[in-house]
C-alpha atoms as a PDB file:
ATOM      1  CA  UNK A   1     223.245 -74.359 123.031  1.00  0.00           C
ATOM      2  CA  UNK A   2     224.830 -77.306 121.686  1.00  0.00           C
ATOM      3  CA  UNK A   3     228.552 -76.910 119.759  1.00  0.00           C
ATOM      4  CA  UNK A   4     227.423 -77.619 116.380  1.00  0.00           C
ATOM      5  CA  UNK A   5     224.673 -74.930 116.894  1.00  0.00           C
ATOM      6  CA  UNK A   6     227.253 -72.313 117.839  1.00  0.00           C
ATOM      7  CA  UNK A   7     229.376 -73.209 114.899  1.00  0.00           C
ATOM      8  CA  UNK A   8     225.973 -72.758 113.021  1.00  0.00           C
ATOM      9  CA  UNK A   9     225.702 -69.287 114.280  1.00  0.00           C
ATOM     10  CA  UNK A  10     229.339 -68.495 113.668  1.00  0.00           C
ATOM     11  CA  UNK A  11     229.398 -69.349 109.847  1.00  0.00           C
ATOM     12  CA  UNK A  12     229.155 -67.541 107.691  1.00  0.00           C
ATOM     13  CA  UNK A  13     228.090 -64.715 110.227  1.00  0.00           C
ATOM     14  CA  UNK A  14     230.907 -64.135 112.635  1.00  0.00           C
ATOM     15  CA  UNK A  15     233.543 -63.694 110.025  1.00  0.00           C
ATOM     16  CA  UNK A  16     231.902 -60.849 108.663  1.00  0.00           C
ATOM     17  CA  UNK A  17     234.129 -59.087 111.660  1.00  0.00           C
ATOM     18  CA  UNK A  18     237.031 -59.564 110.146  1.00  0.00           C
ATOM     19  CA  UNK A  19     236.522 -56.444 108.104  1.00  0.00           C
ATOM     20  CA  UNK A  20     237.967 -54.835 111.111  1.00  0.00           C
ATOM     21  CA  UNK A  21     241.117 -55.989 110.545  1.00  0.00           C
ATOM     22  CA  UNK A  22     241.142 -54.464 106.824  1.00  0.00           C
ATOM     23  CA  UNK A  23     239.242 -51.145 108.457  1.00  0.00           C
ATOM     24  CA  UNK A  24     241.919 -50.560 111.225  1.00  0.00           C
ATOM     25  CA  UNK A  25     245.161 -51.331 108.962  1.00  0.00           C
ATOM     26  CA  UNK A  26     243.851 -48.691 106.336  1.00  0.00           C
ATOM     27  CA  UNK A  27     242.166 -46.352 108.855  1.00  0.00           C
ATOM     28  CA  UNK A  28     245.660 -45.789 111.071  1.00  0.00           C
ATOM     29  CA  UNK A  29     247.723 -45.871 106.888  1.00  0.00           C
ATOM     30  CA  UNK A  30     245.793 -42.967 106.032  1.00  0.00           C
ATOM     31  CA  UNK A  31     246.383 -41.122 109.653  1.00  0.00           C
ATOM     32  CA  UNK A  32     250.281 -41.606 109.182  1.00  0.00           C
ATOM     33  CA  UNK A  33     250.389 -40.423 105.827  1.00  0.00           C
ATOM     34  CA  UNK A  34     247.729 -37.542 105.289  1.00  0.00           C
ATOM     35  CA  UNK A  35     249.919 -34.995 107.434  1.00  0.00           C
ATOM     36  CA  UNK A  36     248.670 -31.889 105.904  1.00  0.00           C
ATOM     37  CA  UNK A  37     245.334 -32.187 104.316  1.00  0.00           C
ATOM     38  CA  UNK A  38     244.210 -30.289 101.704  1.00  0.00           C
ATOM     39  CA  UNK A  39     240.875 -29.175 102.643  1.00  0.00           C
ATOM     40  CA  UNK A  40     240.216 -27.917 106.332  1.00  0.00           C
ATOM     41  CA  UNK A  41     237.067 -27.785 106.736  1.00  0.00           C
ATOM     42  CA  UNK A  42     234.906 -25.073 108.843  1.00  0.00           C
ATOM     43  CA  UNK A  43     231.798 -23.616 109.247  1.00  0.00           C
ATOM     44  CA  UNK A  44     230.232 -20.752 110.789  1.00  0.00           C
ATOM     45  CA  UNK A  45     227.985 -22.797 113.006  1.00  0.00           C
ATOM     46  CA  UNK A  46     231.306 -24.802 114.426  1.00  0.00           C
ATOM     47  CA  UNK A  47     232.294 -21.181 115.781  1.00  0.00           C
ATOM     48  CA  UNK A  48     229.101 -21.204 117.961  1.00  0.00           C
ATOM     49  CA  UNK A  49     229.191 -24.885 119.846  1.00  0.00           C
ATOM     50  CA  UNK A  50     231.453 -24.356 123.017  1.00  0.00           C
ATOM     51  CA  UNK A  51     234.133 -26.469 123.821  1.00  0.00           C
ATOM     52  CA  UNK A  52     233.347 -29.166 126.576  1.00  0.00           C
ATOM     53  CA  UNK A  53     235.603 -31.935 127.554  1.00  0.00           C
ATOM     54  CA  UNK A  54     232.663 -34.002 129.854  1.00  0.00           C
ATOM     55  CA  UNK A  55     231.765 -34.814 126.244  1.00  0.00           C
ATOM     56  CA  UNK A  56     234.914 -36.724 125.939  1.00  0.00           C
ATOM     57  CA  UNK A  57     232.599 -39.575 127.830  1.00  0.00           C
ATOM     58  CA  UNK A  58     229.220 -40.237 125.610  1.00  0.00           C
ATOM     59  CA  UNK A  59     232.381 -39.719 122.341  1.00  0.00           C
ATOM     60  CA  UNK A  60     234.047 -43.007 124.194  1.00  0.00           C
ATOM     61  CA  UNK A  61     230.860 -44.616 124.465  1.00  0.00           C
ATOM     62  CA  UNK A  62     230.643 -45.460 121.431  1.00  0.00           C
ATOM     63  CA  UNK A  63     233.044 -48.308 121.717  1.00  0.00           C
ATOM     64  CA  UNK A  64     230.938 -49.982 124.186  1.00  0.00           C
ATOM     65  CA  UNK A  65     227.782 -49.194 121.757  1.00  0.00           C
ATOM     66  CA  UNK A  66     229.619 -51.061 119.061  1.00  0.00           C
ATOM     67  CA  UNK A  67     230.408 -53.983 120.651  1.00  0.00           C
ATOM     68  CA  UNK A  68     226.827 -54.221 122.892  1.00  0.00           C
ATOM     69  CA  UNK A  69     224.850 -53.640 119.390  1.00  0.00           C
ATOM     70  CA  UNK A  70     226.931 -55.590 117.526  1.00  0.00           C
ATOM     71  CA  UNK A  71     227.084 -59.031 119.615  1.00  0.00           C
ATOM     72  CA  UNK A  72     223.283 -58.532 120.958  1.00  0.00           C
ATOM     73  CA  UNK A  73     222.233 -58.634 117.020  1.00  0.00           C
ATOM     74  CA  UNK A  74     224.607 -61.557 116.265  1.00  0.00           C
ATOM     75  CA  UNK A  75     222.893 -63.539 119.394  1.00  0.00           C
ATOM     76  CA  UNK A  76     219.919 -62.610 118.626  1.00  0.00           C
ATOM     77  CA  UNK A  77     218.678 -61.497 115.271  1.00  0.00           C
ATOM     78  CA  UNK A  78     221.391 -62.624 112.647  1.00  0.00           C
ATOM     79  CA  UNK A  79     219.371 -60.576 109.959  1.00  0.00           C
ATOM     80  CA  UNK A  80     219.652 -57.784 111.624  1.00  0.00           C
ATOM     81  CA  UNK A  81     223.691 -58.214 112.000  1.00  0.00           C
ATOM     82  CA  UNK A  82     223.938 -58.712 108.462  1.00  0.00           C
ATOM     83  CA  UNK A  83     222.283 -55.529 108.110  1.00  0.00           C
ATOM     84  CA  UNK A  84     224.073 -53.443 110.218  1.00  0.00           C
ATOM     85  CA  UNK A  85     227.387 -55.348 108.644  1.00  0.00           C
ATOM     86  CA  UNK A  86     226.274 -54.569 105.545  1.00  0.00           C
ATOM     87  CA  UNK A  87     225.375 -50.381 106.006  1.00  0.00           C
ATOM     88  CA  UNK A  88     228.078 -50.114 108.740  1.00  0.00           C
ATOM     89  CA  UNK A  89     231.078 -51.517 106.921  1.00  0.00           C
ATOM     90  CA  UNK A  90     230.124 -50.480 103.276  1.00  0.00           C
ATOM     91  CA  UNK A  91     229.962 -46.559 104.821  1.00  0.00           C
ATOM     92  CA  UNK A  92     232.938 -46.843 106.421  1.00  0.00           C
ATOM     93  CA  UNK A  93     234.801 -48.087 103.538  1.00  0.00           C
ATOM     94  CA  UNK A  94     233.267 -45.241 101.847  1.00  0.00           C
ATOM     95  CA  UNK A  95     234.482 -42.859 103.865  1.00  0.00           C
ATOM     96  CA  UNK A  96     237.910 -44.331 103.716  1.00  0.00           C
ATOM     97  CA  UNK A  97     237.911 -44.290  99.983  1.00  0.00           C
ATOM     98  CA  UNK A  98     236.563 -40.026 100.381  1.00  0.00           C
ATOM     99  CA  UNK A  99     239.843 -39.372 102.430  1.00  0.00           C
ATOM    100  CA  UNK A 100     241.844 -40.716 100.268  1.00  0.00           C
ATOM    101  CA  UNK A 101     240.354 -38.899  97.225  1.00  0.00           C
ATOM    102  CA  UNK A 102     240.059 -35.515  99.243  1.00  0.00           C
ATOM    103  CA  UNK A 103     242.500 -35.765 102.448  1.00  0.00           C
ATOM    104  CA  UNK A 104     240.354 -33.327 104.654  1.00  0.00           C
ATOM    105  CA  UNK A 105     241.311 -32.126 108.067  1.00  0.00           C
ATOM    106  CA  UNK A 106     240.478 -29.528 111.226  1.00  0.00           C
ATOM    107  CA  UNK A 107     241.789 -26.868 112.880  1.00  0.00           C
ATOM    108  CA  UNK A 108     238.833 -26.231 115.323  1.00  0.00           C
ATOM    109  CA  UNK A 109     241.137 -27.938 118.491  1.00  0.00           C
ATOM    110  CA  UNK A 110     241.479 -25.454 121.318  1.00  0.00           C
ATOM    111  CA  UNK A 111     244.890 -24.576 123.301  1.00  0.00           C
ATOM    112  CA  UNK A 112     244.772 -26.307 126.076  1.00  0.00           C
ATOM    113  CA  UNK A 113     246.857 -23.779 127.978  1.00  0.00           C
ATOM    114  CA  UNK A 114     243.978 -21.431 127.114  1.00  0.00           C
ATOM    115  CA  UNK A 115     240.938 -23.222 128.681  1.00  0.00           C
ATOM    116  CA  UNK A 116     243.017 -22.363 131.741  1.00  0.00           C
ATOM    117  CA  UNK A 117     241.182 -25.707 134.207  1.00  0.00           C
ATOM    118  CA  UNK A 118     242.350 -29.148 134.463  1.00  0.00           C
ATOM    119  CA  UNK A 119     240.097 -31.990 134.944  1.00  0.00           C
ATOM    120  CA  UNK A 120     239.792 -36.001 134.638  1.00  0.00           C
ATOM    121  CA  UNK A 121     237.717 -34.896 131.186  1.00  0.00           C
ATOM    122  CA  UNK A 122     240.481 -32.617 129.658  1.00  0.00           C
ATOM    123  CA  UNK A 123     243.244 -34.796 130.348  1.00  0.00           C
ATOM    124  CA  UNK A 124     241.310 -37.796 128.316  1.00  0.00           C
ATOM    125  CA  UNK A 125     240.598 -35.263 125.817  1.00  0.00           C
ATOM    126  CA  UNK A 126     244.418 -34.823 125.560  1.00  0.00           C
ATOM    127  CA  UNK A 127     245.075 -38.480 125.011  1.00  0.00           C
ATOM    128  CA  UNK A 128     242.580 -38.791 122.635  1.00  0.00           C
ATOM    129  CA  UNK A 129     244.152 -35.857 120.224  1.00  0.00           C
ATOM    130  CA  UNK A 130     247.746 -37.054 120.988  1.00  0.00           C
ATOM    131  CA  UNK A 131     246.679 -40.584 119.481  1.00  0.00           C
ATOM    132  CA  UNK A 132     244.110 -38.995 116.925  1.00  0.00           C
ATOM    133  CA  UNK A 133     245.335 -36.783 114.338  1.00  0.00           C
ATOM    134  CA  UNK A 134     242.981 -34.313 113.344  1.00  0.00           C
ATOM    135  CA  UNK A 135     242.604 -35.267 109.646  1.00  0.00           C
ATOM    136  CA  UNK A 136     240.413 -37.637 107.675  1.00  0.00           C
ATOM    137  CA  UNK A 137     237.405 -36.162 109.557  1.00  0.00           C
ATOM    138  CA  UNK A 138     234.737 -35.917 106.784  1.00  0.00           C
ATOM    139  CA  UNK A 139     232.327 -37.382 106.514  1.00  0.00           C
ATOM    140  CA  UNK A 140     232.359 -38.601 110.477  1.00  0.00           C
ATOM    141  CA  UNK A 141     232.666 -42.431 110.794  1.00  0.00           C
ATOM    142  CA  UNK A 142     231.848 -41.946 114.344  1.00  0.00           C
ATOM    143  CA  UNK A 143     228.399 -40.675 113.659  1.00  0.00           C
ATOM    144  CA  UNK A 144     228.062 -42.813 110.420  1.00  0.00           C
ATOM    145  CA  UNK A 145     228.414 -45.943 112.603  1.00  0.00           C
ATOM    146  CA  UNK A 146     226.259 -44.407 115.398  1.00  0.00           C
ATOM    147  CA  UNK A 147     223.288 -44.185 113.111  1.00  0.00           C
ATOM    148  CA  UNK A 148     223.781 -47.375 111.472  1.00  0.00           C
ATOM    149  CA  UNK A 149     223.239 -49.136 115.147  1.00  0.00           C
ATOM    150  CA  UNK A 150     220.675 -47.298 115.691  1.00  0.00           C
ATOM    151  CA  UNK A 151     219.055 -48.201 112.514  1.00  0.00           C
ATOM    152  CA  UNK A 152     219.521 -51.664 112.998  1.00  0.00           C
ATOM    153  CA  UNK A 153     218.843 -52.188 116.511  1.00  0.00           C
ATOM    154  CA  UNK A 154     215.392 -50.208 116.033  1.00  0.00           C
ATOM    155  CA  UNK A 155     214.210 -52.554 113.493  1.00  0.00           C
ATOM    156  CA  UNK A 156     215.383 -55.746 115.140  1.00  0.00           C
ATOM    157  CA  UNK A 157     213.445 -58.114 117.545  1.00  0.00           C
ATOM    158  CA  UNK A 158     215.499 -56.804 120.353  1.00  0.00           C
ATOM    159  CA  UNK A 159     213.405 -53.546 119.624  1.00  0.00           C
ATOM    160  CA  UNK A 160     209.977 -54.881 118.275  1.00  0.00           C
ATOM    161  CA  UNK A 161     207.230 -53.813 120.384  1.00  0.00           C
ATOM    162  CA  UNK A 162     210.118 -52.052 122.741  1.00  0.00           C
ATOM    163  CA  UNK A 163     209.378 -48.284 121.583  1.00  0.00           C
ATOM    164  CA  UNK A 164     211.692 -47.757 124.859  1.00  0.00           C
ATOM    165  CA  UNK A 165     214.699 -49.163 123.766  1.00  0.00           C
ATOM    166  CA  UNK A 166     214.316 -47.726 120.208  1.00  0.00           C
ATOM    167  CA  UNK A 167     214.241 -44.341 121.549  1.00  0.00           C
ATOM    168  CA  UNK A 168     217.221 -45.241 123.699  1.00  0.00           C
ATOM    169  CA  UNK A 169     219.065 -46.930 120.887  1.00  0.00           C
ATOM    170  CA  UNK A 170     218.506 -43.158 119.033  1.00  0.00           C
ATOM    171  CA  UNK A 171     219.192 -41.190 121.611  1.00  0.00           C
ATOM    172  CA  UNK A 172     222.756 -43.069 122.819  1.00  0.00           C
ATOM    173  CA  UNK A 173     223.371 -42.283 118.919  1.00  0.00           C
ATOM    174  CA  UNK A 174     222.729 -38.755 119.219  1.00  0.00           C
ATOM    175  CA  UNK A 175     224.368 -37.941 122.174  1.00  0.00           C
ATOM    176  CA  UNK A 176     227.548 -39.686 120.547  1.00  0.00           C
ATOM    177  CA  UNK A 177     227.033 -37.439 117.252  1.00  0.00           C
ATOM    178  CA  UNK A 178     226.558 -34.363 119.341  1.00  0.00           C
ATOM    179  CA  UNK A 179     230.256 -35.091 121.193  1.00  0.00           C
ATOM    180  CA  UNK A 180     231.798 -35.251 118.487  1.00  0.00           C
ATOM    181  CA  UNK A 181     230.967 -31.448 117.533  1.00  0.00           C
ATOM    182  CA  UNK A 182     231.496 -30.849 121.478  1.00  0.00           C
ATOM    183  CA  UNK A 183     235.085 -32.027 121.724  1.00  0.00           C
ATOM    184  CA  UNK A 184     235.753 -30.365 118.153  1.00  0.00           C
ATOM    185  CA  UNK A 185     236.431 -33.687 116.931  1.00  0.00           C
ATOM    186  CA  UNK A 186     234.237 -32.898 114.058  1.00  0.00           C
ATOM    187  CA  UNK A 187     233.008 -29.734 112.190  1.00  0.00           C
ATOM    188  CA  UNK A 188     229.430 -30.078 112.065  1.00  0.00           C
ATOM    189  CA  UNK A 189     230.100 -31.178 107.800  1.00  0.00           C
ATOM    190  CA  UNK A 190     231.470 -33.755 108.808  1.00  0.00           C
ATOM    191  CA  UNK A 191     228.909 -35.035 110.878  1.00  0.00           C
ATOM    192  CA  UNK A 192     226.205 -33.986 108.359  1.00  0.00           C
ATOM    193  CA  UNK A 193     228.073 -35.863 105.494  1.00  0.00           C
ATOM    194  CA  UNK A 194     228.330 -39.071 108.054  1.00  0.00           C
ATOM    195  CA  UNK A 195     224.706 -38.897 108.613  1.00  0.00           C
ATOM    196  CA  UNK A 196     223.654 -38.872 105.025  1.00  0.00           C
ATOM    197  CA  UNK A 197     226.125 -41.428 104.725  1.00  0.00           C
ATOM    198  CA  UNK A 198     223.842 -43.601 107.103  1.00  0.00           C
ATOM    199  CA  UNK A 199     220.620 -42.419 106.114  1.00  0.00           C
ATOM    200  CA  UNK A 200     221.258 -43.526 102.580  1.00  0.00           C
ATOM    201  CA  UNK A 201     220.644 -47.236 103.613  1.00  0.00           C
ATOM    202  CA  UNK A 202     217.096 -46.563 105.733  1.00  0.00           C
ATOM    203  CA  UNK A 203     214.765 -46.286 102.016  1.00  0.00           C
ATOM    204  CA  UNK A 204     216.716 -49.202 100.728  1.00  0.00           C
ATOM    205  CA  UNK A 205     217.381 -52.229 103.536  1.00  0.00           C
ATOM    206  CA  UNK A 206     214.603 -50.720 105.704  1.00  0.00           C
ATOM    207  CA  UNK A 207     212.130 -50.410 103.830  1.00  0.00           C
ATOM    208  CA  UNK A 208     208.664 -51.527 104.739  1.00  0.00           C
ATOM    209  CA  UNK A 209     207.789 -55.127 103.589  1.00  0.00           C
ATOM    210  CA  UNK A 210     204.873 -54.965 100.745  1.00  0.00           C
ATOM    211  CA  UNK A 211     201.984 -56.858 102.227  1.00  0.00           C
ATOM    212  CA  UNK A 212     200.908 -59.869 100.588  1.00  0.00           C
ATOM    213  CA  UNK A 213     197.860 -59.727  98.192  1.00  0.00           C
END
């Protein structure tokens, strides 16, 4: 690909990543300052999904979803990256905007003296709650963003005619969504709120193209 075609493909796509920037900034403000929430949220069903640190692994791999969706669809399909730019980052900035409105929070994190093993897992899942606070949980970014890649890899050329890779693209999302409730990084409101908070987009910038008459 010749240089001016890259810069092509850069503007005015690439900069749309900047939003992370503006996303991480007010993501971490919010986790310094909401110290006690004021609604914990629970549910009856959160009281019946064991504990399992393994799921510490598929929660991670959503970092390495991100970036694979994200840079495959910039490559490759640049409508498709403006779509998942578009439902990903307007959710998420949703989200943001509910925790500051109603600072929410959990109290679903087990003891770890009271699981009474040590493994490569737990000691992960450790980090991960030392350096995540366990407020400004609902609705669930993590899933919100999971179904948005999903959603846009599904209907992109990387997927068209590839029912395999769809149902992979859905199912890495799913597993991700179903750690979260696993590790008790999420109650499973939050996830539900993060879903509809994905779902919202598929009638609207997925909708079936009218055919021509």
């Amino acid at each position: 690909m010749k240089l001016s075609q890259l810069r092509s493909r850069c503007r005015p796509h690439l900069w749309y990543q900047l939003y992370w920037v503006v996303y991480l900034i007010w993501f971490f403000w919010l986790d310094l300052t909401v110290t006690a929430p004021k609604y914990i949220l629970h549910s009856p069903l959160d009281d019946l999904i064991p504990f399992n640190e393994w799921f510490v692994l598929p929660y991670c791999s959503w970092f390495l979803l991100l970036a694979g969706v994200t840079a495959a669809l910039w490559w490759c399909d640049t409508a498709s990256y403006d779509k998942l730019c578009l439902t990903m980052f307007s959710g998420m900035t949703f989200c943001l905007i509910v925790y500051m409105i109603l600072p929410n929070g959990l109290e679903l994190r087990p003891a770890v003296e009271t699981l009474g093993r040590d493994n490569p897992a737990l000691r992960i899942m450790q980090l991960l709650w030392k350096a995540d606070a366990a407020v400004n949980v609902c609705p669930s970014i993590h899933c919100q963003s999971s179904v948005c890649m999903a959603m846009a890899f599904s209907h992109s050329k990387l997927a068209e005619g590839k029912p395999l890779r769809k149902v992979l693209a859905w199912a890495w999302a799913a597993l991700i969504c179903l750690s979260t409730v696993f590790t008790k990084q999420h109650s499973v409101i939050d996830v539900a709120c993060g879903l509809a908070v994905a779902f919202v987009w598929l009638p609207v910038v997925y909708r079936p193209a009218r055919a021509l008459h």
